[in-house]
C-alpha atoms as a PDB file:
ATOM      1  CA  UNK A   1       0.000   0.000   0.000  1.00  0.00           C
ATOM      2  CA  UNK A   2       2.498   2.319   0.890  1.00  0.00           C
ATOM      3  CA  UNK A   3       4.579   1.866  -2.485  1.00  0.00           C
ATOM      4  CA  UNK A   4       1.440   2.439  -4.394  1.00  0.00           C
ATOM      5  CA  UNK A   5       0.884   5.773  -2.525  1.00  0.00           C
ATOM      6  CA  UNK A   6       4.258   6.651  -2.829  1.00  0.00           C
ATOM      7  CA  UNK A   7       3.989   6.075  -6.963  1.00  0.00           C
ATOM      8  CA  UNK A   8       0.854   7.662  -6.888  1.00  0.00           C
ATOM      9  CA  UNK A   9       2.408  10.823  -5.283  1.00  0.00           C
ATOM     10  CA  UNK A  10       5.802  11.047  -7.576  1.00  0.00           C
ATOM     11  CA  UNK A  11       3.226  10.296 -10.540  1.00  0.00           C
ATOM     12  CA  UNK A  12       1.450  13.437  -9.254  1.00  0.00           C
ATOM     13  CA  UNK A  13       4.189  15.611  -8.652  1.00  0.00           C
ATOM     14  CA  UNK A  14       5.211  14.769 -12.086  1.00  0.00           C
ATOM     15  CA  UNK A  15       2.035  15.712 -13.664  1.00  0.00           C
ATOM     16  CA  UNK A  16       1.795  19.171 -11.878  1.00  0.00           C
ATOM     17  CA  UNK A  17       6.005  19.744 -12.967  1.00  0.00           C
ATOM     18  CA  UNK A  18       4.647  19.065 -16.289  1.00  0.00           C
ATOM     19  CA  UNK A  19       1.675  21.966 -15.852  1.00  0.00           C
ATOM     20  CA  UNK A  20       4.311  24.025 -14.310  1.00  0.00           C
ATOM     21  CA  UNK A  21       6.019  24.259 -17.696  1.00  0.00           C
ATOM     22  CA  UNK A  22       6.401  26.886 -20.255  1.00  0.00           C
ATOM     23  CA  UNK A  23       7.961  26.960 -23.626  1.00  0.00           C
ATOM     24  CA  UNK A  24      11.330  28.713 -23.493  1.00  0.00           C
ATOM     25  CA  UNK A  25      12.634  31.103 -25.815  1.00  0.00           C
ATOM     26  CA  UNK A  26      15.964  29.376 -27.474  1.00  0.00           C
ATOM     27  CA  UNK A  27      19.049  30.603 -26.107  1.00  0.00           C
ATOM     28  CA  UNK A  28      20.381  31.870 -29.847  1.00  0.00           C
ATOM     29  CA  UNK A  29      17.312  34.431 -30.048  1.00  0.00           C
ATOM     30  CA  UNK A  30      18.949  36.242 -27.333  1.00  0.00           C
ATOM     31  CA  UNK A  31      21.147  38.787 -27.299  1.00  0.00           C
ATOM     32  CA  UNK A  32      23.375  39.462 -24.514  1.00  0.00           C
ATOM     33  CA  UNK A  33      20.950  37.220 -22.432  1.00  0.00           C
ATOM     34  CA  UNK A  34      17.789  39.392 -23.760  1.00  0.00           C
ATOM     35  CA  UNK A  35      15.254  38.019 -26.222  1.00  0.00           C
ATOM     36  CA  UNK A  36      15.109  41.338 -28.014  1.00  0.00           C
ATOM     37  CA  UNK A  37      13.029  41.798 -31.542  1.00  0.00           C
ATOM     38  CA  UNK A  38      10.029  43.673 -32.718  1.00  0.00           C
ATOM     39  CA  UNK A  39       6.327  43.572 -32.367  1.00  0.00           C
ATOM     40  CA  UNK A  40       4.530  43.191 -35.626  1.00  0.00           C
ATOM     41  CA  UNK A  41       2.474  46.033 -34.561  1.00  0.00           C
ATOM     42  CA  UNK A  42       5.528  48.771 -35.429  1.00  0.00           C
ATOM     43  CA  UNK A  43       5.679  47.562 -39.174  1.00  0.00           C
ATOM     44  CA  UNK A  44       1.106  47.856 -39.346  1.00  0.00           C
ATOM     45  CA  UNK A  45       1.709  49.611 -42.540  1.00  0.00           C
ATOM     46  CA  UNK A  46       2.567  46.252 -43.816  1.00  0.00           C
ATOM     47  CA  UNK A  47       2.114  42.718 -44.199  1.00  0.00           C
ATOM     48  CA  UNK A  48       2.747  40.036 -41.448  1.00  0.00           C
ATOM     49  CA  UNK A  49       5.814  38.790 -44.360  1.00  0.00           C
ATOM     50  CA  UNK A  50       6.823  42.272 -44.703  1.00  0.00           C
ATOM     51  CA  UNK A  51       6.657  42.530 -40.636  1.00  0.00           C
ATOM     52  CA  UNK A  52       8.780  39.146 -40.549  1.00  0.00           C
ATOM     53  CA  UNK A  53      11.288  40.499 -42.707  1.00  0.00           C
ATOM     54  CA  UNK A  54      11.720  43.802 -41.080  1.00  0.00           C
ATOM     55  CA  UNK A  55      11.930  42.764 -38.045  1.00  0.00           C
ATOM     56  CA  UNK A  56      15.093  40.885 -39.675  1.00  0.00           C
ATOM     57  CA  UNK A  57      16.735  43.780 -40.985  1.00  0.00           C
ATOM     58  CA  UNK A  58      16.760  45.275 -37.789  1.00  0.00           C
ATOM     59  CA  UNK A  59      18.224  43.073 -36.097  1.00  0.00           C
ATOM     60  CA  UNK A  60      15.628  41.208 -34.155  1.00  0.00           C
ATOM     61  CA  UNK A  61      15.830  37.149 -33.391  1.00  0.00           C
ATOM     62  CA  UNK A  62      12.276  37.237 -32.172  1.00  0.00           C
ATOM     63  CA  UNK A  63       9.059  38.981 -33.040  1.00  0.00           C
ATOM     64  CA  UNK A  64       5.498  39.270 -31.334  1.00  0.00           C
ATOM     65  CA  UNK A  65       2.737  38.773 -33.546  1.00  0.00           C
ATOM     66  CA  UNK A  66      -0.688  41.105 -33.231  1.00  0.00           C
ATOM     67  CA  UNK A  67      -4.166  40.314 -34.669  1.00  0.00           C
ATOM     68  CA  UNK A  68      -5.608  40.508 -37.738  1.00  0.00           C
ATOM     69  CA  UNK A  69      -1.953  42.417 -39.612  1.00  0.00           C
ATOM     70  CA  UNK A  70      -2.724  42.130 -43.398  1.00  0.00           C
ATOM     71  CA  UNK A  71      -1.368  39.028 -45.415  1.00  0.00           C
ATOM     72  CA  UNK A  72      -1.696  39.876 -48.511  1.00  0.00           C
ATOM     73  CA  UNK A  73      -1.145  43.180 -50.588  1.00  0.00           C
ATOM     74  CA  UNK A  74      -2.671  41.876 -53.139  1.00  0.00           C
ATOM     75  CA  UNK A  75      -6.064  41.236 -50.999  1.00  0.00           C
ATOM     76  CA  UNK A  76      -6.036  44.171 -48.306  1.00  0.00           C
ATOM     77  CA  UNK A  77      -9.042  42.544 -46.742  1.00  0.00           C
ATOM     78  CA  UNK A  78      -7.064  39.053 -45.740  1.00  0.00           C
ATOM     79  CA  UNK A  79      -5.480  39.343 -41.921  1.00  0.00           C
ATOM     80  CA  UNK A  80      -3.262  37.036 -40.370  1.00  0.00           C
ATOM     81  CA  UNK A  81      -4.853  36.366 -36.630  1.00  0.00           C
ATOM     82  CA  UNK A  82      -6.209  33.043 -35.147  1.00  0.00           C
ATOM     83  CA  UNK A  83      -8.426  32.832 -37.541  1.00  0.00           C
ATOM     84  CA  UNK A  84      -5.727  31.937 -39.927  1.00  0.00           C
ATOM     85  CA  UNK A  85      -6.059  29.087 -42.514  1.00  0.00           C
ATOM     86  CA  UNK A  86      -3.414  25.966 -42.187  1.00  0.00           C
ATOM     87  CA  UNK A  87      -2.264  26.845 -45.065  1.00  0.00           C
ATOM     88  CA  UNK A  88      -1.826  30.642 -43.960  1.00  0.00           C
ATOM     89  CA  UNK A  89      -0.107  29.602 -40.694  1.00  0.00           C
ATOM     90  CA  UNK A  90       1.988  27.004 -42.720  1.00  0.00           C
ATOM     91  CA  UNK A  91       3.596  30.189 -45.110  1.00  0.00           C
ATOM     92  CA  UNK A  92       4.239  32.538 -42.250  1.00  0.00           C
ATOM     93  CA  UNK A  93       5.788  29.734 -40.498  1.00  0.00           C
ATOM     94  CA  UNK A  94       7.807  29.585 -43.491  1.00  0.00           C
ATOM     95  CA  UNK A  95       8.728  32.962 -43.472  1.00  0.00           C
ATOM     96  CA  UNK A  96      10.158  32.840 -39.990  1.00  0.00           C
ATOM     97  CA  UNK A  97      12.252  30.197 -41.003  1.00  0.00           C
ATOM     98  CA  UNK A  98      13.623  31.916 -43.703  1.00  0.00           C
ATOM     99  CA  UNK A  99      14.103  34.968 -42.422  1.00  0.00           C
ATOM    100  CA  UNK A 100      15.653  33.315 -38.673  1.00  0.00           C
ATOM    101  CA  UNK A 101      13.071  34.789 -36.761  1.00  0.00           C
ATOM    102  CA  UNK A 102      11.287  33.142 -33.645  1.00  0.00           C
ATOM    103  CA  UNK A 103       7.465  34.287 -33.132  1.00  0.00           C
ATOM    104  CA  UNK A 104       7.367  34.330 -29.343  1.00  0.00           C
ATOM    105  CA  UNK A 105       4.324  36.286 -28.515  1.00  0.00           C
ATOM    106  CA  UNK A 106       0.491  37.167 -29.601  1.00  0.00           C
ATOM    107  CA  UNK A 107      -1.393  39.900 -29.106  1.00  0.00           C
ATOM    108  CA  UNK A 108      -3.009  42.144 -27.765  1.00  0.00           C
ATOM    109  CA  UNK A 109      -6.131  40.106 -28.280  1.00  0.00           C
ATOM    110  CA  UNK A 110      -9.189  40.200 -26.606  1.00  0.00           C
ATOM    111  CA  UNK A 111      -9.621  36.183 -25.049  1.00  0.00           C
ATOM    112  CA  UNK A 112     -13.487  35.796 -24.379  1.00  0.00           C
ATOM    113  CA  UNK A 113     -14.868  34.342 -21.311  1.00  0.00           C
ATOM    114  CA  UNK A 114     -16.555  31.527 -23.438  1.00  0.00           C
ATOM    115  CA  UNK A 115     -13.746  28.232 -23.305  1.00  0.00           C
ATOM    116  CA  UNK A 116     -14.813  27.458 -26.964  1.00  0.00           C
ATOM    117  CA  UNK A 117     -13.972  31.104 -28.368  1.00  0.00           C
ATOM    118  CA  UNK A 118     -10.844  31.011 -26.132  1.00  0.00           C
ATOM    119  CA  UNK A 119      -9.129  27.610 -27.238  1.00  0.00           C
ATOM    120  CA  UNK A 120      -9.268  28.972 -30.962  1.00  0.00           C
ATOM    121  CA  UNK A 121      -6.471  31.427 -29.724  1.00  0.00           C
ATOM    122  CA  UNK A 122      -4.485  28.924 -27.690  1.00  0.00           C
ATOM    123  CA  UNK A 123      -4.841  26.356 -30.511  1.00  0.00           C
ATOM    124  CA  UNK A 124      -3.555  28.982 -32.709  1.00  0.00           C
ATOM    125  CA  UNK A 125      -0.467  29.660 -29.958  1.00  0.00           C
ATOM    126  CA  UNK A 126       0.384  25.933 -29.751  1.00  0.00           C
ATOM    127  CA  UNK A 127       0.358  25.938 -33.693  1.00  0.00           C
ATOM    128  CA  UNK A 128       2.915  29.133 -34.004  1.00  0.00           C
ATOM    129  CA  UNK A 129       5.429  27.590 -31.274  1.00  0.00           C
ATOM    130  CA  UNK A 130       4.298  30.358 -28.868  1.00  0.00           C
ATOM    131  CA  UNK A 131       5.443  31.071 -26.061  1.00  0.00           C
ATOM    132  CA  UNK A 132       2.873  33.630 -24.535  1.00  0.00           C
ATOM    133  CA  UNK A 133      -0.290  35.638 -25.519  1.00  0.00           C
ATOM    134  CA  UNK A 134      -0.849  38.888 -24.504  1.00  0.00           C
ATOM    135  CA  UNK A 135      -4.036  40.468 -23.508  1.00  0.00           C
ATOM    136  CA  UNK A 136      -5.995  42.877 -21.533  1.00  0.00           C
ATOM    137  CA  UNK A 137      -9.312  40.922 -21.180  1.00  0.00           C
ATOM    138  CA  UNK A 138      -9.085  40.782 -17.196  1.00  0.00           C
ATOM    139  CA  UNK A 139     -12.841  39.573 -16.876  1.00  0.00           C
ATOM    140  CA  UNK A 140     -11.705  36.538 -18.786  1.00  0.00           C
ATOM    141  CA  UNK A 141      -8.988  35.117 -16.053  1.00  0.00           C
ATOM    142  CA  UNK A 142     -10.419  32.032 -15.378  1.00  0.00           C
ATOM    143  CA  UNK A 143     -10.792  31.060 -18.668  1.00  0.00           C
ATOM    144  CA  UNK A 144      -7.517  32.180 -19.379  1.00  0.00           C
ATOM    145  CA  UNK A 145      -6.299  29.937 -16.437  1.00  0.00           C
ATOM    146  CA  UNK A 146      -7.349  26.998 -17.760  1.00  0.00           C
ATOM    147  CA  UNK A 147      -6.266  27.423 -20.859  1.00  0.00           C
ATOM    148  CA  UNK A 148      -2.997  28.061 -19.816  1.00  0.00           C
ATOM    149  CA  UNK A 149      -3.289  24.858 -17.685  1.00  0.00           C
ATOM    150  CA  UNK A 150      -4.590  22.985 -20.816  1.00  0.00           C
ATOM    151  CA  UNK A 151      -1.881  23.995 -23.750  1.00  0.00           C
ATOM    152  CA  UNK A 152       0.948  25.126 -21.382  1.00  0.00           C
ATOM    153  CA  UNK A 153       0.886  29.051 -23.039  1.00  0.00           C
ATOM    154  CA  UNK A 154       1.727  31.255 -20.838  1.00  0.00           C
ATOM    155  CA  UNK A 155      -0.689  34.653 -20.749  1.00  0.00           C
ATOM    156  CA  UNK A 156       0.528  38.604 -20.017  1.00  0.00           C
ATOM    157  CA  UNK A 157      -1.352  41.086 -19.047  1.00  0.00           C
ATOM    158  CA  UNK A 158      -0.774  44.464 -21.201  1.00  0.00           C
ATOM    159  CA  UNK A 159      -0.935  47.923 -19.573  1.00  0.00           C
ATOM    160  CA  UNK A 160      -2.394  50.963 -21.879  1.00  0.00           C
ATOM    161  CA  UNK A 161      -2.303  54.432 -20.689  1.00  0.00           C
ATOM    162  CA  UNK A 162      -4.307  56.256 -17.970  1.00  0.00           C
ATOM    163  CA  UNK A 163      -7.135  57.402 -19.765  1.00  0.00           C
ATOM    164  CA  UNK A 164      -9.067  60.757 -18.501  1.00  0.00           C
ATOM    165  CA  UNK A 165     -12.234  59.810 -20.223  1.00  0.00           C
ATOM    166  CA  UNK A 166     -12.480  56.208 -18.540  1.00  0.00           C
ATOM    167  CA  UNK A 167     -11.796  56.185 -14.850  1.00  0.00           C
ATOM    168  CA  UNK A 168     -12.714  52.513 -15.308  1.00  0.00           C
ATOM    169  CA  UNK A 169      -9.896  51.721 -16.940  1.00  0.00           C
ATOM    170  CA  UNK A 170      -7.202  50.208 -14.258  1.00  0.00           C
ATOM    171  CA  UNK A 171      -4.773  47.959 -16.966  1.00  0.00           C
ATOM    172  CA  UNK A 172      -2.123  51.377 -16.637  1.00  0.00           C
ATOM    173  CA  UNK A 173      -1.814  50.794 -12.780  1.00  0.00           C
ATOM    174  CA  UNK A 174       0.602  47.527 -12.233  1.00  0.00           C
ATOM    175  CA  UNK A 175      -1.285  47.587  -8.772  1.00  0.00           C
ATOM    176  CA  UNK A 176      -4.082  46.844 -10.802  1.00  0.00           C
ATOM    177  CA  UNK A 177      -1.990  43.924 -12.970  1.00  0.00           C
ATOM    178  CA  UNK A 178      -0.723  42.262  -9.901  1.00  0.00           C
ATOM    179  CA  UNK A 179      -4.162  41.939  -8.074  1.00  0.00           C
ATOM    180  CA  UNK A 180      -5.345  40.102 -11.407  1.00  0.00           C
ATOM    181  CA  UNK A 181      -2.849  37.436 -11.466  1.00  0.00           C
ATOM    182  CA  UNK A 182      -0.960  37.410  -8.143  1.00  0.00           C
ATOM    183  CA  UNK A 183      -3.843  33.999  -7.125  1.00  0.00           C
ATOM    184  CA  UNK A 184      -3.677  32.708 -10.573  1.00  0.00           C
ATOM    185  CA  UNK A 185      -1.044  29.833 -12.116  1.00  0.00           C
ATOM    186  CA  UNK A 186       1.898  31.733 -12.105  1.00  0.00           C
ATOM    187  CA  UNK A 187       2.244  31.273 -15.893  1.00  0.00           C
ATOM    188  CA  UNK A 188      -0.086  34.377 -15.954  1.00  0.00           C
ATOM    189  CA  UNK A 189       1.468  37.764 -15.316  1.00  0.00           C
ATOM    190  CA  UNK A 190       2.406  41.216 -17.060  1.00  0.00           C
ATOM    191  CA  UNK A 191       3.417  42.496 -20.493  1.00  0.00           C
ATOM    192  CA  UNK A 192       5.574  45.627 -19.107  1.00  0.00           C
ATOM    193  CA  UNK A 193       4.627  48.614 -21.194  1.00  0.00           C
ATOM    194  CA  UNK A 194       7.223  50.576 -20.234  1.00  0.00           C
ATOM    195  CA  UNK A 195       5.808  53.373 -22.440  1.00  0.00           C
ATOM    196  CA  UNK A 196       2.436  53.317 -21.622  1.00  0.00           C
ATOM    197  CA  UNK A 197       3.861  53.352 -17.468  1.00  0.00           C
ATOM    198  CA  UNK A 198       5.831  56.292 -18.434  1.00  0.00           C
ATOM    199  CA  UNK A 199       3.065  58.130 -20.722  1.00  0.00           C
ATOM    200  CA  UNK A 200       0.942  57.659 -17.510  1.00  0.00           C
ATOM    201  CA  UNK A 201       3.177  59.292 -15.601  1.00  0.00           C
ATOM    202  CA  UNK A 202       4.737  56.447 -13.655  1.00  0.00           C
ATOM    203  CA  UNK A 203       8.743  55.417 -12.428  1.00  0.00           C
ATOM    204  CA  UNK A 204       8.729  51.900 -14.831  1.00  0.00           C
ATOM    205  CA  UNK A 205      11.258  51.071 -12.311  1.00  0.00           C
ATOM    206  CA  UNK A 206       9.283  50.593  -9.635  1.00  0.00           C
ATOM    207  CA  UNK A 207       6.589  49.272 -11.837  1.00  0.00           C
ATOM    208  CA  UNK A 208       8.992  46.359 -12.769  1.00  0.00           C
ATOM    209  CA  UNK A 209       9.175  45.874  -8.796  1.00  0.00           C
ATOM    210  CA  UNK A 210       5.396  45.745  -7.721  1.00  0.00           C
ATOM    211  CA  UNK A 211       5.498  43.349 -10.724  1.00  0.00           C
ATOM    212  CA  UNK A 212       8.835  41.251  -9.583  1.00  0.00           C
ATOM    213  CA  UNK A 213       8.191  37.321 -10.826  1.00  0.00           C
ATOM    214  CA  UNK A 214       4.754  37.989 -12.632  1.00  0.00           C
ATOM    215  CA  UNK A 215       6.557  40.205 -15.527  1.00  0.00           C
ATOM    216  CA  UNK A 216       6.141  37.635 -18.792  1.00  0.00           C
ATOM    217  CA  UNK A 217       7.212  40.121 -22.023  1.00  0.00           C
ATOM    218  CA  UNK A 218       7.541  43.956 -22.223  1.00  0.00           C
ATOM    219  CA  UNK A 219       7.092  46.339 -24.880  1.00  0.00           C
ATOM    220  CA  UNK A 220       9.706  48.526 -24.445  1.00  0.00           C
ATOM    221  CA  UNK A 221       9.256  52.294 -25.710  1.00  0.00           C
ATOM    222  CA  UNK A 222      11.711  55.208 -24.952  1.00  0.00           C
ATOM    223  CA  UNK A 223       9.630  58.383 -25.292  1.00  0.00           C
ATOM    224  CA  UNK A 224      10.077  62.250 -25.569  1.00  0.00           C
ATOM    225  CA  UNK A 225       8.207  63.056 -22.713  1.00  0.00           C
ATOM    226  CA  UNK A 226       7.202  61.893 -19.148  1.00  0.00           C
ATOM    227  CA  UNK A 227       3.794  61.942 -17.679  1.00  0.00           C
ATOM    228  CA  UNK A 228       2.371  62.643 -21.516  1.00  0.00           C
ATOM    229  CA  UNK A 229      -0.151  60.715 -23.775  1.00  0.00           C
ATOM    230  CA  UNK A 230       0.986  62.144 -26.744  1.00  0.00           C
ATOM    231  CA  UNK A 231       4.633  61.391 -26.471  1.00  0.00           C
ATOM    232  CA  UNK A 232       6.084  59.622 -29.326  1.00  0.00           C
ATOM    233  CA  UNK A 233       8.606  57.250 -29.397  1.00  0.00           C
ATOM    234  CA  UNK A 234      12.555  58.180 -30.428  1.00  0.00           C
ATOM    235  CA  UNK A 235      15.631  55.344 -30.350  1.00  0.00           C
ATOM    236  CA  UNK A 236      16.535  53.887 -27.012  1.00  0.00           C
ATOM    237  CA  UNK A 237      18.533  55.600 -24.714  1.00  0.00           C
ATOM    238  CA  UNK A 238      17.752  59.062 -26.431  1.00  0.00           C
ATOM    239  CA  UNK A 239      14.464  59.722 -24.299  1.00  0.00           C
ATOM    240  CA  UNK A 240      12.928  59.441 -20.684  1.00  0.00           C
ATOM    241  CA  UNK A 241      12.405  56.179 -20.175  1.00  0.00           C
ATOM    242  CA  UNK A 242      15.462  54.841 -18.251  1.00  0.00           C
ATOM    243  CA  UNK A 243      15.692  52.354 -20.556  1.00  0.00           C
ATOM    244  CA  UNK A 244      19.199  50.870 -19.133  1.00  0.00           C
ATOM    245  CA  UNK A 245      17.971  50.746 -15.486  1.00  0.00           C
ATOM    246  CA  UNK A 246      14.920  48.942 -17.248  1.00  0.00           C
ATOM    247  CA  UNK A 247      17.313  46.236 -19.106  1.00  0.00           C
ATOM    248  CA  UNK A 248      19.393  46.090 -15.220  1.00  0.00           C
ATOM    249  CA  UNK A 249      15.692  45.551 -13.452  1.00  0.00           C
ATOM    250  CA  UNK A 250      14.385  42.892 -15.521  1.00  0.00           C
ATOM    251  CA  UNK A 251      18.185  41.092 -15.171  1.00  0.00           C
ATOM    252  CA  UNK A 252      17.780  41.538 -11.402  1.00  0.00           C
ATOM    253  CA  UNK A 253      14.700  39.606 -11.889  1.00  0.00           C
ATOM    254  CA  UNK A 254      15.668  37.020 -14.091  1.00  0.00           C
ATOM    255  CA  UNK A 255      13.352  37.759 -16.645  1.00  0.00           C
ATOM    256  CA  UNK A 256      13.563  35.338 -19.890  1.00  0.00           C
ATOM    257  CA  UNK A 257      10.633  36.802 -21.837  1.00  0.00           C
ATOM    258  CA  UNK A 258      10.528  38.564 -24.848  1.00  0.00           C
ATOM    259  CA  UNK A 259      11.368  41.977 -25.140  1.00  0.00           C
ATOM    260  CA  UNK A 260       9.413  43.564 -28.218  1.00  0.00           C
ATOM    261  CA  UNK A 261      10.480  47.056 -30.270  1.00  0.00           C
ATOM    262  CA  UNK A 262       7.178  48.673 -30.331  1.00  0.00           C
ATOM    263  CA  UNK A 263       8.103  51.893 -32.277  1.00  0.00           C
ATOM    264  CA  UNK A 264       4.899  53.815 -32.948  1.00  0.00           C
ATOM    265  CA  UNK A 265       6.555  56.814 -34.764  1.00  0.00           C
ATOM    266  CA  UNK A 266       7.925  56.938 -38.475  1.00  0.00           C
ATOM    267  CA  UNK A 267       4.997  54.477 -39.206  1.00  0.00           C
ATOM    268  CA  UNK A 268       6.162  53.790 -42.711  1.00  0.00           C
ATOM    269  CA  UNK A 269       9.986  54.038 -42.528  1.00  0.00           C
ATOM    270  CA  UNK A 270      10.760  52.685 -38.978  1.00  0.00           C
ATOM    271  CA  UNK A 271      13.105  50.182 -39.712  1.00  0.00           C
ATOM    272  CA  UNK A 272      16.503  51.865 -38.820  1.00  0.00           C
ATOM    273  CA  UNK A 273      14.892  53.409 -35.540  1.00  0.00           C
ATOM    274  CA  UNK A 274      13.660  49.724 -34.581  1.00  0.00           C
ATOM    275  CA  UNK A 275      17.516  48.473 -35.398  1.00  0.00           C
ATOM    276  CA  UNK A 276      18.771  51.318 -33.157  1.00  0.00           C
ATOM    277  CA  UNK A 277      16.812  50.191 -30.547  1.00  0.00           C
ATOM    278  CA  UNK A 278      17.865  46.495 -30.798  1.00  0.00           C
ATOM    279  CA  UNK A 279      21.850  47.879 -31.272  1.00  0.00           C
ATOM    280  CA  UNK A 280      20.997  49.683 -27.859  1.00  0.00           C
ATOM    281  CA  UNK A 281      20.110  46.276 -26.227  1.00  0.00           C
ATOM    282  CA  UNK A 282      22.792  44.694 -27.659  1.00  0.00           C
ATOM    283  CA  UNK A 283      25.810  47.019 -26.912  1.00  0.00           C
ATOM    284  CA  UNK A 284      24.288  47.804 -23.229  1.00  0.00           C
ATOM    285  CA  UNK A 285      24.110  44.200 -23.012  1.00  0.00           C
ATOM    286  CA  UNK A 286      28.184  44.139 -24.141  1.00  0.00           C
ATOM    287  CA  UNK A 287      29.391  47.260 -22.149  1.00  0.00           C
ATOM    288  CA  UNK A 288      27.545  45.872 -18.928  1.00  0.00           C
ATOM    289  CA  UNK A 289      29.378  42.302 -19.231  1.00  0.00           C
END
């Protein structure tokens, strides 16, 4: 009796290791111990290929995919999202692999409260090889927990800006973020905005602290301005958001996420400020070692 409850426990501990996982990011996507590329969302202007392929030329090993980007120039009404065909997922996979880029990430998606709706997106994560989704759809967290029990994806909670004309809105406060997902499997946590802290007026250090062990990706910005919603974004290092104390915080932590480019300025010619941005990461990275 007591061998059988002994092999039932190990058997048990095994199975809960086993939910405990997460995909990891390869160790060649990083650079200087950082998983730095782009998120799809700085090249919108054009396809998810053309996204794939920037992202490339600027230097990034990784990229973070966002819903419903255009597939086809050809056919501006086709998106690449969940959605996606096999045969559509199939190409883009393609075009990772020929271009040496990793898609890590997903989002920011809405993930419904109904399980049926919500498995389409982790189906589609398990498909792509990735690692995380990113969302802001806090109403949904127990779906979202079991999914992330079910497929092993982990899930990141994205921050926005303080908004004046919705007091309702809480995602900007990582207060907020940590009361979501501090009870939840602790494959749930935060996509760090650092912009979006800083446009809302907040120290992203101490963000990165309230959010110490629950931080999953970041989109890192460096801005003109602090405590403004219209700040745009300029290379790293050049602006107010403290991006090398950032990089120092989330190595303190021993964050292995993603870190995404997410250069909303120079929509249509952003390339060389995205690769600035990655050089940043990368020489920091160098002059720190």
């Amino acid at each position: 009796m007591r061998l059988i409850t002994l092999s039932l426990a190990v058997a048990s501990l095994l199975a809960f290791n086993k939910l405990s996982a997460e995909v990891k990011i390869p160790e060649d996507c990083k650079q200087n111990g950082f998983a730095i590329g782009c998120q799809a969302w700085t090249f919108k202007e054009f396809t998810v290929f053309e996204a794939i392929e920037k992202t490339a030329q600027a230097g990034g090993k990784v990229i973070e995919l966002f819903p419903k980007q255009k597939y086809s120039n050809e056919d501006g009404k086709l998106k690449f999202d969940h959605n996606a065909t096999a045969e559509m997922i199939e190409k883009v996979k393609a075009k990772l692999k020929e271009q040496n880029v990793v898609a890590v990430n997903y989002g920011v998606v809405d993930i419904p409260q109904d399980e049926a709706q919500a498995r389409i997106i982790f189906e589609f994560a398990k498909k792509m090889g990735l690692r995380a989704v990113t969302t802001e759809a806090e109403k949904s967290i127990d779906t979202i927990e079991k999914m992330v029990k079910e497929f092993d994806v982990m899930v990141a909670f994205h921050d926005h800006p303080k908004r004046a004309n919705n007091p309702e809105y809480k995602m900007w406060d990582p207060n907020h973020v940590l009361g979501i997902v501090k009870d939840h499997d602790k494959r749930i946590g935060a996509c760090a905005d650092i912009g979006h802290w800083v446009r809302s007026g907040l120290d992203p250090i101490d963000c990165l602290k309230i959010l110490k062990g629950r931080v999953v990706s970041s989109h890192l910005k460096d801005l003109t301005e602090f405590g403004n919603v219209d700040a745009h974004d300029i290379p790293y290092g050049t602006g107010v958001s403290k991006v090398g104390a950032v990089l120092d915080e989330l190595k303190k932590q021993g964050f292995d996420g993603n870190i995404s480019v997410e250069y909303e300025y120079n929509w249509k010619n952003n390339v060389v400020d995205a690769a600035q941005c990655i050089g940043f990461v990368r020489g920091y990275g160098a002059a720190k070692k």
